[in-house]
N, C-alpha and C. Protein backbone atom coordinates (compact mmCIF):
# COMPACT_ATOMS: atom_id res chain seq x y z
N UNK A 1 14.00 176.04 23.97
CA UNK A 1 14.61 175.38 22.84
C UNK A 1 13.72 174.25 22.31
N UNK A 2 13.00 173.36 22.98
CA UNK A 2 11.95 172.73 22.58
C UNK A 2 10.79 172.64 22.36
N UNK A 3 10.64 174.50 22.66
CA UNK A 3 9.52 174.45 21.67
C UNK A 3 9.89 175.23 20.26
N UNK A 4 10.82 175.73 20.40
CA UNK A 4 11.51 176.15 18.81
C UNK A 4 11.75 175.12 17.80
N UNK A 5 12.36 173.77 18.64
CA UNK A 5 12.33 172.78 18.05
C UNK A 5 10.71 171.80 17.29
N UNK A 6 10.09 172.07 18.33
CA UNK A 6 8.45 171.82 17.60
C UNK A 6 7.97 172.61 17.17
N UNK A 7 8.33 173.90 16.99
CA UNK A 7 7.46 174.92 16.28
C UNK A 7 8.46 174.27 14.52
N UNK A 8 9.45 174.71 14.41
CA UNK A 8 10.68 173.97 13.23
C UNK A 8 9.94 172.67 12.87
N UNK A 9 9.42 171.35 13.40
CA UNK A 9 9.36 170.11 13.11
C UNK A 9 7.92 170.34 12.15
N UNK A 10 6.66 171.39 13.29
CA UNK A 10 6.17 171.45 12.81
C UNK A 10 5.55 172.27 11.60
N UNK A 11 6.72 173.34 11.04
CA UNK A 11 6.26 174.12 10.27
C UNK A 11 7.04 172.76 8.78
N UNK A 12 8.32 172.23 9.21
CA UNK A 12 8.86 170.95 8.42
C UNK A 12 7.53 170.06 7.79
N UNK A 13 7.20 169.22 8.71
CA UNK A 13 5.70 168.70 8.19
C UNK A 13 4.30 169.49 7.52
N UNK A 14 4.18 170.84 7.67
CA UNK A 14 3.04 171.28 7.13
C UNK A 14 3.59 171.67 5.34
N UNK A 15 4.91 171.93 5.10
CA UNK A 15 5.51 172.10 4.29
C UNK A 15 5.75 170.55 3.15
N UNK A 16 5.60 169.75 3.56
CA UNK A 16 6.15 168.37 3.59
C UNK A 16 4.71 167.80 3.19
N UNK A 17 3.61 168.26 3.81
CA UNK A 17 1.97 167.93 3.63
C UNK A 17 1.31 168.72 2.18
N UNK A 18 1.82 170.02 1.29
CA UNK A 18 1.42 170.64 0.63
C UNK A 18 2.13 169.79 -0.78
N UNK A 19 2.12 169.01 -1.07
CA UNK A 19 2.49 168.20 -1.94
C UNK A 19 1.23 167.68 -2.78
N UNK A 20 1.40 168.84 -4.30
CA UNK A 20 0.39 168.87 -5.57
C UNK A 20 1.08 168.19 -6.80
N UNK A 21 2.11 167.48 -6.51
CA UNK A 21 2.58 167.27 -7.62
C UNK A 21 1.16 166.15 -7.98
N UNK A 22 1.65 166.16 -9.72
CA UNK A 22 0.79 165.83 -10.74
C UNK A 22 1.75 165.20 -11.94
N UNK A 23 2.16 163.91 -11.80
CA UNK A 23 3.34 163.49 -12.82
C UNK A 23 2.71 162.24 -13.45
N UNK A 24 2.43 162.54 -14.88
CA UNK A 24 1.99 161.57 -15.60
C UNK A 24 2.97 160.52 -16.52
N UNK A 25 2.82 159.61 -16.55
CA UNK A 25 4.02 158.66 -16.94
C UNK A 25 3.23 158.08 -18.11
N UNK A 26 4.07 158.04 -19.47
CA UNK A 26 3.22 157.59 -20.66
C UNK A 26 3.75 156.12 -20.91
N UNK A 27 2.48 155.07 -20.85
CA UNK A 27 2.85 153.98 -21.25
C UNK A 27 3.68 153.23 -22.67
N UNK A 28 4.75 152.41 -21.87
CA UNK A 28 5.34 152.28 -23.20
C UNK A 28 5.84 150.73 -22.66
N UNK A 29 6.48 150.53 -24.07
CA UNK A 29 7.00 149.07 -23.51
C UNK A 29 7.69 148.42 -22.62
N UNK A 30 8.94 149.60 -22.48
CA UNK A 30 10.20 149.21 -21.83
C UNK A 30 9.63 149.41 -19.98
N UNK A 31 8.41 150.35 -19.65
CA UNK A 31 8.04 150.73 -18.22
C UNK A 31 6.87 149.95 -18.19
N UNK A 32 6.11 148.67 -18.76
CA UNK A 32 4.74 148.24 -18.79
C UNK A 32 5.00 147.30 -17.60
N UNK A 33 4.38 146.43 -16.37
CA UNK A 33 4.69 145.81 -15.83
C UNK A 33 3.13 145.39 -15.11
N UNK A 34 3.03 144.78 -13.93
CA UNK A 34 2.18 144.33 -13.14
C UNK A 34 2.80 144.48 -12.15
N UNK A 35 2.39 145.38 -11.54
CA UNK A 35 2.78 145.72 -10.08
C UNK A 35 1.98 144.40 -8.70
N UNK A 36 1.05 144.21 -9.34
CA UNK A 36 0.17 142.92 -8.59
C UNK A 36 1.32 141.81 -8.55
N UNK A 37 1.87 141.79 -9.14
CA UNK A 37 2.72 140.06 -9.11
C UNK A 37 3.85 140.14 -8.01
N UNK A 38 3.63 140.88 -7.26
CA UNK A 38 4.30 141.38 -5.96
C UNK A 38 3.18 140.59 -4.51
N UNK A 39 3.51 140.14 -3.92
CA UNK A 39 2.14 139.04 -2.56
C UNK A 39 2.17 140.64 -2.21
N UNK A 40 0.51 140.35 -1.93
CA UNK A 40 0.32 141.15 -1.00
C UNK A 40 -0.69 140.48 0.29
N UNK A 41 -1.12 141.21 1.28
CA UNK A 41 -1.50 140.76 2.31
C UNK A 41 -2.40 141.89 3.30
N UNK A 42 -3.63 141.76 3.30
CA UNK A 42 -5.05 142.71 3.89
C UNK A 42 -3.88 142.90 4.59
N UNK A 43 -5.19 143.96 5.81
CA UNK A 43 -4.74 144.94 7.07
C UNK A 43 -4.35 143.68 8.13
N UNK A 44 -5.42 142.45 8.12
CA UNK A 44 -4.92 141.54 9.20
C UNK A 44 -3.85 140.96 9.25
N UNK A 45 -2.69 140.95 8.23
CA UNK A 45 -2.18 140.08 7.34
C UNK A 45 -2.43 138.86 6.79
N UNK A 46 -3.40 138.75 6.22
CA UNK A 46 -4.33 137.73 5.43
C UNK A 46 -3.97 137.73 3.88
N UNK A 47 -2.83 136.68 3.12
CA UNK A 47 -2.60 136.20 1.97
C UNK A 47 -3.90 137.21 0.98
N UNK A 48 -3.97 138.27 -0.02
CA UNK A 48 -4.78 138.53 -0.79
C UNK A 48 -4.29 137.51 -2.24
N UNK A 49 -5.30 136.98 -2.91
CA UNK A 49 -4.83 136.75 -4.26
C UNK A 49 -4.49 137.37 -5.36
N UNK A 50 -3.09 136.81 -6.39
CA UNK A 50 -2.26 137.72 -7.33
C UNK A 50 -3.25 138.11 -7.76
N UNK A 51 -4.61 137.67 -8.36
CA UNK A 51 -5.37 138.26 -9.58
C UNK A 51 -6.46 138.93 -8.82
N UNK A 52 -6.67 139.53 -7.36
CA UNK A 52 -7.92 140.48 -7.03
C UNK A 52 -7.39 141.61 -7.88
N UNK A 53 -6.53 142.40 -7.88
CA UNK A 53 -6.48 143.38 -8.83
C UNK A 53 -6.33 143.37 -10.44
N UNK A 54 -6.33 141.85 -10.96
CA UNK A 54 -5.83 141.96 -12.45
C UNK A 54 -7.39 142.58 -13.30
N UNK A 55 -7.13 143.34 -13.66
CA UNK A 55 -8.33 143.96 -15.03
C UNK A 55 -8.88 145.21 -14.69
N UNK A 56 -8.40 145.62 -13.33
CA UNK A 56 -9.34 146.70 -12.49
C UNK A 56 -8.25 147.75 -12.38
N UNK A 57 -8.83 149.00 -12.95
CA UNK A 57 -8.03 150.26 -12.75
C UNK A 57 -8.16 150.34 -11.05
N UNK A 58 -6.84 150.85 -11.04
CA UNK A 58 -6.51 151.28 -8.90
C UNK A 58 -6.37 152.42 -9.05
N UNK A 59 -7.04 153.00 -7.45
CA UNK A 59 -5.88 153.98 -7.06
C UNK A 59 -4.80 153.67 -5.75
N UNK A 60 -4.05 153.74 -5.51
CA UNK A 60 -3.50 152.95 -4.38
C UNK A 60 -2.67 154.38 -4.07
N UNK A 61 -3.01 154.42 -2.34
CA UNK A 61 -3.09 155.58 -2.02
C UNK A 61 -2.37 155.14 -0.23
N UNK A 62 -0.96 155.60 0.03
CA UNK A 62 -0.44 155.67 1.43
C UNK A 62 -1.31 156.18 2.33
N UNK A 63 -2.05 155.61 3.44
CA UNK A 63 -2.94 156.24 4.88
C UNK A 63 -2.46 156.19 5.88
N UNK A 64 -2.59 157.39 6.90
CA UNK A 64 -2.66 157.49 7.90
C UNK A 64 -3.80 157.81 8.55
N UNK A 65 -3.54 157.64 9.69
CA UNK A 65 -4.86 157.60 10.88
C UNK A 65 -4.58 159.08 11.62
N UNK A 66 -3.35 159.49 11.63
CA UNK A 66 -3.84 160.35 12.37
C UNK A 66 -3.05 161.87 12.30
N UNK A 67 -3.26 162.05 10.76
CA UNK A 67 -2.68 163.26 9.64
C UNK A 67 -3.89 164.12 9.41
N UNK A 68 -3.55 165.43 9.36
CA UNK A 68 -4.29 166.40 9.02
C UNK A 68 -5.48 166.05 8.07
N UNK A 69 -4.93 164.68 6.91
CA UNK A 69 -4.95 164.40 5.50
C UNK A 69 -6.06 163.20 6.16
N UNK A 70 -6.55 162.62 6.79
CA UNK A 70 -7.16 161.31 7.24
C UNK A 70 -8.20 161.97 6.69
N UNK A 71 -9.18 162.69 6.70
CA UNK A 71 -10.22 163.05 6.37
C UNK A 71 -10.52 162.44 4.81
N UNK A 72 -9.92 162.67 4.02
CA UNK A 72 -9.59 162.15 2.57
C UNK A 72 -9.90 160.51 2.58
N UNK A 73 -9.98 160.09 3.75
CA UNK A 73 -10.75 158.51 3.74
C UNK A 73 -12.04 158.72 3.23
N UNK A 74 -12.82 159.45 3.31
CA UNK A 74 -14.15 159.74 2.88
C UNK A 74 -14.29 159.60 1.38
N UNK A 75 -13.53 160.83 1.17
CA UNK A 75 -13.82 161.10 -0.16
C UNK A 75 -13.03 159.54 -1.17
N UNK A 76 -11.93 159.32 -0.51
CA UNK A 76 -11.95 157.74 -1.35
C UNK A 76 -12.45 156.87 -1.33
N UNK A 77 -13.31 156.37 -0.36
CA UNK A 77 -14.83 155.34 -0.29
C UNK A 77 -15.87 155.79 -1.38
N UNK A 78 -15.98 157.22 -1.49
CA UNK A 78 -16.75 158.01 -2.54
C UNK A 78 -16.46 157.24 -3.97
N UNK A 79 -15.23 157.83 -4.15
CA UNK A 79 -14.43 157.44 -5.26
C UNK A 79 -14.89 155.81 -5.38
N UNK A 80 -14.22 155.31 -4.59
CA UNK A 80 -13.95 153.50 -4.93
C UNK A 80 -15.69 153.07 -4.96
N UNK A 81 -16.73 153.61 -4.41
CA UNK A 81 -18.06 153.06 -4.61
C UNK A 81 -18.66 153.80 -6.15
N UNK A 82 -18.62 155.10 -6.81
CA UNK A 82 -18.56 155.99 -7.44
C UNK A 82 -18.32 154.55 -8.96
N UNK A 83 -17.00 153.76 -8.69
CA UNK A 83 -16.88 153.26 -10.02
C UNK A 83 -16.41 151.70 -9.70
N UNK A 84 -16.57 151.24 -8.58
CA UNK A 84 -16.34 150.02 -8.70
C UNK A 84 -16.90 149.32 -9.27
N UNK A 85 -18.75 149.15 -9.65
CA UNK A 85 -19.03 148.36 -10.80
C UNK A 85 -18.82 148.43 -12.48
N UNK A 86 -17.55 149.48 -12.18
CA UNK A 86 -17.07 149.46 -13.21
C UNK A 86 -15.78 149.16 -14.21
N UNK A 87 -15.36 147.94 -12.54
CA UNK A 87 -13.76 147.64 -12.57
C UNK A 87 -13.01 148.60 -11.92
N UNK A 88 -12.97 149.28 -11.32
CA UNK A 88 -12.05 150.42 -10.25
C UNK A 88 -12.23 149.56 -8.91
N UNK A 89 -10.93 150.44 -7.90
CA UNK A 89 -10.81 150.03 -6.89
C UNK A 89 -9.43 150.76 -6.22
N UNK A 90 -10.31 151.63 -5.23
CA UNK A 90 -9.14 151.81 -4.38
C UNK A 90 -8.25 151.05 -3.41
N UNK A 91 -7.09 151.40 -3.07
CA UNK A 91 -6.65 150.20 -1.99
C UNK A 91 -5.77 150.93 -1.61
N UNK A 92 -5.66 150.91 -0.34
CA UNK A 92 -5.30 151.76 0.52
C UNK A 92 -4.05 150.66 1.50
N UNK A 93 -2.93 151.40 1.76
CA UNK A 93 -1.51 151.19 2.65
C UNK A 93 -1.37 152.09 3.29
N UNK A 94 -1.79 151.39 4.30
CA UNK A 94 -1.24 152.27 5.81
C UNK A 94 0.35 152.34 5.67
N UNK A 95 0.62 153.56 6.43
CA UNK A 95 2.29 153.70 6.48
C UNK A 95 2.73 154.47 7.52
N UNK A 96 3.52 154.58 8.36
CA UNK A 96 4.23 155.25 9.35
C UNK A 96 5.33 155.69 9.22
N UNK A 97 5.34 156.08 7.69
CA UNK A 97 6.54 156.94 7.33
C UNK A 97 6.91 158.50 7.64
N UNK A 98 5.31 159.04 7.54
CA UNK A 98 5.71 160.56 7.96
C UNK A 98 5.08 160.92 8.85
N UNK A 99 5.87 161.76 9.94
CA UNK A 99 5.41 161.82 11.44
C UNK A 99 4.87 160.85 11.97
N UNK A 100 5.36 159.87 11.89
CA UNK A 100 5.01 158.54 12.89
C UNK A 100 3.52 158.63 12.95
N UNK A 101 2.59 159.04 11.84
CA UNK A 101 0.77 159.31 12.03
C UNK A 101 0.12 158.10 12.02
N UNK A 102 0.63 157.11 11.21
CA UNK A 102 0.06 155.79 11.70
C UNK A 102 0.63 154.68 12.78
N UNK A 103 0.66 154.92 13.72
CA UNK A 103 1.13 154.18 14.76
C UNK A 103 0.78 152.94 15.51
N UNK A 104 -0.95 152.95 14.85
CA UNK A 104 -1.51 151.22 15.60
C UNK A 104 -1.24 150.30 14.68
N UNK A 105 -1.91 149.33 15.18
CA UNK A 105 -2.02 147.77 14.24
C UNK A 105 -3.42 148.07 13.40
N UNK A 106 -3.59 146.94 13.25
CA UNK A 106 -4.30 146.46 12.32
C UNK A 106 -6.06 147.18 12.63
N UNK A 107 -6.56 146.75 14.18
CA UNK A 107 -7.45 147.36 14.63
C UNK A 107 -7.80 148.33 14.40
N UNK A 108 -6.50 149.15 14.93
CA UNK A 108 -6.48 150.87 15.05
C UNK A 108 -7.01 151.07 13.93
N UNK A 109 -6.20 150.63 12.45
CA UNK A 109 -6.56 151.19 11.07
C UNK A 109 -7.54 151.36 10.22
N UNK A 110 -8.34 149.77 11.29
CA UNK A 110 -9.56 149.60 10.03
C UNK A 110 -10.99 150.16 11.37
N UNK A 111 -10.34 150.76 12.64
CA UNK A 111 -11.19 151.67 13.35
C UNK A 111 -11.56 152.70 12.54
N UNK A 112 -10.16 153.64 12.39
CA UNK A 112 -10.10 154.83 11.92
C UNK A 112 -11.08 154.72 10.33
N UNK A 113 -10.76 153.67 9.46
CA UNK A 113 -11.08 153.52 8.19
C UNK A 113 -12.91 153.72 8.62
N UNK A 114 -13.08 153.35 9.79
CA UNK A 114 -14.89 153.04 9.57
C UNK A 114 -15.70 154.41 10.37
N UNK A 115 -14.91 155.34 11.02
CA UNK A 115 -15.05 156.43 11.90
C UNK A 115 -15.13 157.42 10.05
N UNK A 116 -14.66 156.82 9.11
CA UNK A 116 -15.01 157.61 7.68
C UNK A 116 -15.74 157.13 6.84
N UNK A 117 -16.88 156.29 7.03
CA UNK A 117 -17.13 155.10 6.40
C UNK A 117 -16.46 154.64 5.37
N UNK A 118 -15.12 154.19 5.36
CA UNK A 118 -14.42 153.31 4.41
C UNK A 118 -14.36 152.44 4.61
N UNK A 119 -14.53 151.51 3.22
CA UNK A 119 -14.49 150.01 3.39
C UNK A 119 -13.94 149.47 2.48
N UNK A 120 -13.46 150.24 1.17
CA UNK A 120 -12.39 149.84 0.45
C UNK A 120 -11.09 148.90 0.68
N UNK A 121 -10.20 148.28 0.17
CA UNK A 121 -9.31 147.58 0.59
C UNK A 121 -8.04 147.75 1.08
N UNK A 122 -8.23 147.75 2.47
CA UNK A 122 -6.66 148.02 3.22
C UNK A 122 -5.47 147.07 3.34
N UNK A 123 -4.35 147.07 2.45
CA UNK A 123 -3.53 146.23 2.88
C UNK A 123 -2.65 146.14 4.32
N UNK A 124 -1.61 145.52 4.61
CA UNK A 124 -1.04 145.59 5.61
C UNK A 124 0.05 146.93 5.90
N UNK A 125 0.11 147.00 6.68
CA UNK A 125 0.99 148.57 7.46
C UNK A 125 2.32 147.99 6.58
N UNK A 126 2.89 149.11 5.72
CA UNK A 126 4.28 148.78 4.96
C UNK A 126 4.65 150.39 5.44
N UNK A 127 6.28 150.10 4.19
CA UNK A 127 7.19 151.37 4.43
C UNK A 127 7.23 151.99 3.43
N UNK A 128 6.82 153.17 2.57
CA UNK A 128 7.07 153.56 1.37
C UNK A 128 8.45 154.11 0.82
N UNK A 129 8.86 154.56 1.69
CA UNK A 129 10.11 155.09 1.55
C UNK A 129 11.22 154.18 0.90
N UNK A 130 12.10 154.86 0.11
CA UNK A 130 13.19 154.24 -0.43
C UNK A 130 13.93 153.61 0.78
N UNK A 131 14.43 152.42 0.19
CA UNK A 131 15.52 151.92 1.18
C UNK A 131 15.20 150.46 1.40
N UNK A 132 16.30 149.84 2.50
CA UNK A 132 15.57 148.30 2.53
C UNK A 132 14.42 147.44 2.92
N UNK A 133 14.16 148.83 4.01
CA UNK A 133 11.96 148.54 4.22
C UNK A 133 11.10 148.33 3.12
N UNK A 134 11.35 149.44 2.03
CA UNK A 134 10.48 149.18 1.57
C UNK A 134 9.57 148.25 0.74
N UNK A 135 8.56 148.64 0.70
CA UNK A 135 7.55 147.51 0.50
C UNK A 135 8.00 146.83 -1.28
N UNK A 136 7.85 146.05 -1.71
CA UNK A 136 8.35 145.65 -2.62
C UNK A 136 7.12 146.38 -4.17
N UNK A 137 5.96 146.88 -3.26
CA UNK A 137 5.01 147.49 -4.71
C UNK A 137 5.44 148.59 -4.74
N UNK A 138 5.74 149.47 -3.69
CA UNK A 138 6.43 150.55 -3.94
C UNK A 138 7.37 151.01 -3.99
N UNK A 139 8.45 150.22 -4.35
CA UNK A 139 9.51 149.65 -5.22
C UNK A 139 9.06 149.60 -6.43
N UNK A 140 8.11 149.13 -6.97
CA UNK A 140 8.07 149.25 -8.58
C UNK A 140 7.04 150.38 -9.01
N UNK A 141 6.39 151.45 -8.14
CA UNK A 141 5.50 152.83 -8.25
C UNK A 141 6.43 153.31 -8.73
N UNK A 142 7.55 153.56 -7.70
CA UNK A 142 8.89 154.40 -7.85
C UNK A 142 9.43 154.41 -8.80
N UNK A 143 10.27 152.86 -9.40
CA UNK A 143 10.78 152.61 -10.48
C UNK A 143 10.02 153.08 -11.68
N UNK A 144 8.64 152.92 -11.88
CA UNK A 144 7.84 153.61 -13.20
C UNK A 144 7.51 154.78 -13.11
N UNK A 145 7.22 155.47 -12.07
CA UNK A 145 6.56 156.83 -12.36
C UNK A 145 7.75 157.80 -11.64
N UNK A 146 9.03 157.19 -11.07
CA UNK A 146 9.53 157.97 -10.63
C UNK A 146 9.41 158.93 -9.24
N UNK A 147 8.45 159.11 -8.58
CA UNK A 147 8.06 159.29 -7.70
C UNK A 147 7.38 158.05 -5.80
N UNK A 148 7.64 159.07 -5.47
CA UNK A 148 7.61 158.63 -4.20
C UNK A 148 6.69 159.83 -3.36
N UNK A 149 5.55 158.83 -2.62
CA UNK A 149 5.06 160.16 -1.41
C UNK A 149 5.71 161.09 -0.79
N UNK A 150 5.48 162.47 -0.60
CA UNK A 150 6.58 163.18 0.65
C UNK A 150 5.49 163.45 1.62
N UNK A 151 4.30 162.87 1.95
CA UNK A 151 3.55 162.71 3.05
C UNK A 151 2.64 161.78 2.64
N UNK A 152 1.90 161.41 3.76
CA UNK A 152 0.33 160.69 3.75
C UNK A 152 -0.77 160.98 2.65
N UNK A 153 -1.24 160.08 2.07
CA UNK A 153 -2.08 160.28 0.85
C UNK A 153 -1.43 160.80 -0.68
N UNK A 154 -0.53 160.33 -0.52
CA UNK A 154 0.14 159.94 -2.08
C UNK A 154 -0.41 159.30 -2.67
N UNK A 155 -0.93 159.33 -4.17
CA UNK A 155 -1.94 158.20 -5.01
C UNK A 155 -0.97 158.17 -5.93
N UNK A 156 -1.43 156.61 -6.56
CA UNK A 156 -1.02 156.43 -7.85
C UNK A 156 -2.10 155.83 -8.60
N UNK A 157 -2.39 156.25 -9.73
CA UNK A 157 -3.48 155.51 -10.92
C UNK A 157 -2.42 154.43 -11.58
N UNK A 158 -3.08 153.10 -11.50
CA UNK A 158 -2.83 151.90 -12.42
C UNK A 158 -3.66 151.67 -13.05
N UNK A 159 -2.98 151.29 -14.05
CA UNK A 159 -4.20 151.15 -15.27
C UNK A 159 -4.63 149.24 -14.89
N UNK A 160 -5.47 148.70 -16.11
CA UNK A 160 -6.11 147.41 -16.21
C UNK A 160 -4.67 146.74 -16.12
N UNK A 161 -3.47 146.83 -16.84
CA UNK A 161 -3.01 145.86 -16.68
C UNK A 161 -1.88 145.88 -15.61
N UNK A 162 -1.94 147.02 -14.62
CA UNK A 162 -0.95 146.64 -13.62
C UNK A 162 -0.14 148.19 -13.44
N UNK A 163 -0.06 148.47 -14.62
CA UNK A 163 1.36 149.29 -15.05
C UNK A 163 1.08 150.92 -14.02
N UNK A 164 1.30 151.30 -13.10
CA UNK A 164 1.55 152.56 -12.83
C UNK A 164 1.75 153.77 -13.83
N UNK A 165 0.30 154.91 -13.91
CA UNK A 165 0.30 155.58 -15.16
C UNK A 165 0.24 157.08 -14.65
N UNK A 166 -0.15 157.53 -13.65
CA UNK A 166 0.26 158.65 -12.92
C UNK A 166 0.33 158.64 -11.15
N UNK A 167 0.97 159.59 -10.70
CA UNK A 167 1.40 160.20 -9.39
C UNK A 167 0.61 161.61 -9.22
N UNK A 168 -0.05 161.41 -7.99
CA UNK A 168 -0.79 162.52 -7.47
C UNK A 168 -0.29 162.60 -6.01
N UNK A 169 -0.03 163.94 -5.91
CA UNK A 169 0.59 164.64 -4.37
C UNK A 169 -0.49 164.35 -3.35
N UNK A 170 -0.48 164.40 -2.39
CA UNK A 170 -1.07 164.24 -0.85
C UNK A 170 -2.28 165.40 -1.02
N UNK A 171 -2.25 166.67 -1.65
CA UNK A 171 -2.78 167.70 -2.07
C UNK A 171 -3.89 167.23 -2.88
N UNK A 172 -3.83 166.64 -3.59
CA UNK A 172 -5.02 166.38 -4.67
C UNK A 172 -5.50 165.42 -4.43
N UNK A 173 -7.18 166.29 -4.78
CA UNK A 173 -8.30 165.38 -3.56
C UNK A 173 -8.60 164.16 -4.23
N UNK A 174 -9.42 163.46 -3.82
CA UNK A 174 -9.32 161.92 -4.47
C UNK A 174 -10.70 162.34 -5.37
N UNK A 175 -11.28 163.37 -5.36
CA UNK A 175 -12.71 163.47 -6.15
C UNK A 175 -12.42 164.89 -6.72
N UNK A 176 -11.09 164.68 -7.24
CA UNK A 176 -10.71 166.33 -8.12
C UNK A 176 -10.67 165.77 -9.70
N UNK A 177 -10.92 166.62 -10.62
CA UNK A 177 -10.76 165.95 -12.14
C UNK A 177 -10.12 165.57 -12.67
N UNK A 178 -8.40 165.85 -11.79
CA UNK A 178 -7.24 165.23 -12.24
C UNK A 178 -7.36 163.83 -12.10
N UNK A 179 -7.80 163.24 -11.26
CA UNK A 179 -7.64 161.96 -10.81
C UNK A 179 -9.19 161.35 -11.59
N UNK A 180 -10.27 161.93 -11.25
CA UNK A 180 -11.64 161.47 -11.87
C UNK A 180 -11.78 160.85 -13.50
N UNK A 181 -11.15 162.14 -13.88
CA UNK A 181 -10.89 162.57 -15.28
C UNK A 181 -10.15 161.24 -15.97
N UNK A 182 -9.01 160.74 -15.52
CA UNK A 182 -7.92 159.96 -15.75
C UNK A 182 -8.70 158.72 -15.56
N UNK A 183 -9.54 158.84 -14.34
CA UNK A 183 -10.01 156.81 -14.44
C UNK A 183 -11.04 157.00 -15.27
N UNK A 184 -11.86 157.81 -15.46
CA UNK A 184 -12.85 157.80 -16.72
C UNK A 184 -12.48 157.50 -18.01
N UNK A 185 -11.42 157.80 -17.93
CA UNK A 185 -10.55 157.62 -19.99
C UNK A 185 -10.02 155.99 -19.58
N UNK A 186 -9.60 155.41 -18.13
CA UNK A 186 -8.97 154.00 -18.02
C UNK A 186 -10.36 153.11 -18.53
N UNK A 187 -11.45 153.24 -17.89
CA UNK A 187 -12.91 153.01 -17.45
C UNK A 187 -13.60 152.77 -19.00
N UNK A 188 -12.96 153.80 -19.65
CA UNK A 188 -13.81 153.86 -21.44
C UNK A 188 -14.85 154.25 -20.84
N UNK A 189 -15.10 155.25 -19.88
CA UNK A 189 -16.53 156.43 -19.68
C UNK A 189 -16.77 157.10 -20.43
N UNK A 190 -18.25 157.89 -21.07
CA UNK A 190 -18.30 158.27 -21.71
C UNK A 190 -17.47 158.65 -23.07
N UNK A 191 -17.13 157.89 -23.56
CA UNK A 191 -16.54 157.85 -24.94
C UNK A 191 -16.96 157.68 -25.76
C-alpha cells in the first residue's frame, strides 16, 4: 500500500511539474502597481532596498534545490547576465511549497545556487501559495496576473515600473522566446 501510495504521490507531482501555461496580462490602469513597495529581504535575511528593483525589467522566478526543475538555475544566470547591462534582473525565491524540494536554510540555497553557477539575486525562503503564509509579493503576482505556480520555477515578467505583465509555467525554459522575446520589447531591443 505504500508503495502504491508513492507510486500515486509521485505520478501527482510529475503531473503538477508539466505546467506550460503562458498568460499574458495587458497593462492598464486599474492593474498598474509596484510590486517592489512590498520589504523584501536576501537569502540571509538581509533588509534589500525598495528601489534595487525600480527601472529594471524582472523575472522573478519560485526555486528549489532539489526538483527535477533545479537545473533551470543555469539557464537563468544565462538569462540575468545575457541582459543585465541592460536593466534586467532575475531574482529568484526559494519556496517549499511543492514536495517539500526546498528544505534547507539559507546556506543550503545559495550552495545549490553556485553548484549552477548562479549568482543572480536570491531572496529569503517564502510561501507562494494562497493563504495566510503567503509572501506579501506574491500576493500582488496573483492579484494582477491571476496566476499562481503549480510547481517550482514559476516566472513572472515585470516590467520597469513594477507592474506584473506575464506568467510562465515551470515548463518554459528561462532562454525560450516566450520569455526572451517579451524582455527584449520591455528592454527597447532591437527596435
Amino acid at each position: 500500500m505504500n508503495k502504491l501510495r508513492a507510486l500515486l504521490a509521485s505520478i501527482v507531482a510529475l503531473l503538477m511539474s508539466c505546467d506550460s501555461r503562458i498568460i499574458e496580462v495587458p497593462v492598464k490602469k486599474e492593474n498598474a502597481m509596484n510590486i517592489y513597495i512590498n520589504p523584501l529581504n536576501d537569502v540571509h535575511g538581509n533588509s534589500i532596498e525598495k528601489n534595487t528593483f525600480s527601472g529594471k525589467v524582472t523575472l522573478i522566478v519560485n526555486l528549489a534545490s532539489k526538483c527535477g526543475l533545479t537545473p533551470q538555475y543555469k539557464d537563468l544566470q544565462v538569462l540575468h547576465d545575457r541582459y543585465i547591462d541592460k536593466g534586467f534582473a532575475v531574482v529568484g525565491f526559494p519556496c517549499n511549497d511543492f514536495g517539500g524540494q526546498e528544505p534547507g536554510n539559507a546556506d543550503d540555497i545559495t550552495k545549490c545556487a553556485a553548484e549552477y553557477g548562479a549568482s543572480f539575486p536570491i531572496m529569503d525562503k517564502v510561501s507562494v501559495l494562497a493563504g495566510e503564509d503567503q509572501c506579501d509579493i506574491y500576493r500582488d503576482l496573483q492579484k494582477v496576473t491571476g496566476a499562481l505556480p503549480e510547481w517550482n520555477f514559476g516566472k513572472y515578467l515585470v516590467n520597469k515600473d513594477g507592474t506584473p505583465i506575464a506568467f510562465f509555467g515551470s515548463m518554459i525554459e528561462p532562454l525560450s522566446e516566450d520569455i526572451t522575446d517579451r524582455i527584449e520589447l520591455l528592454l527597447n531591443i532591437n527596435n
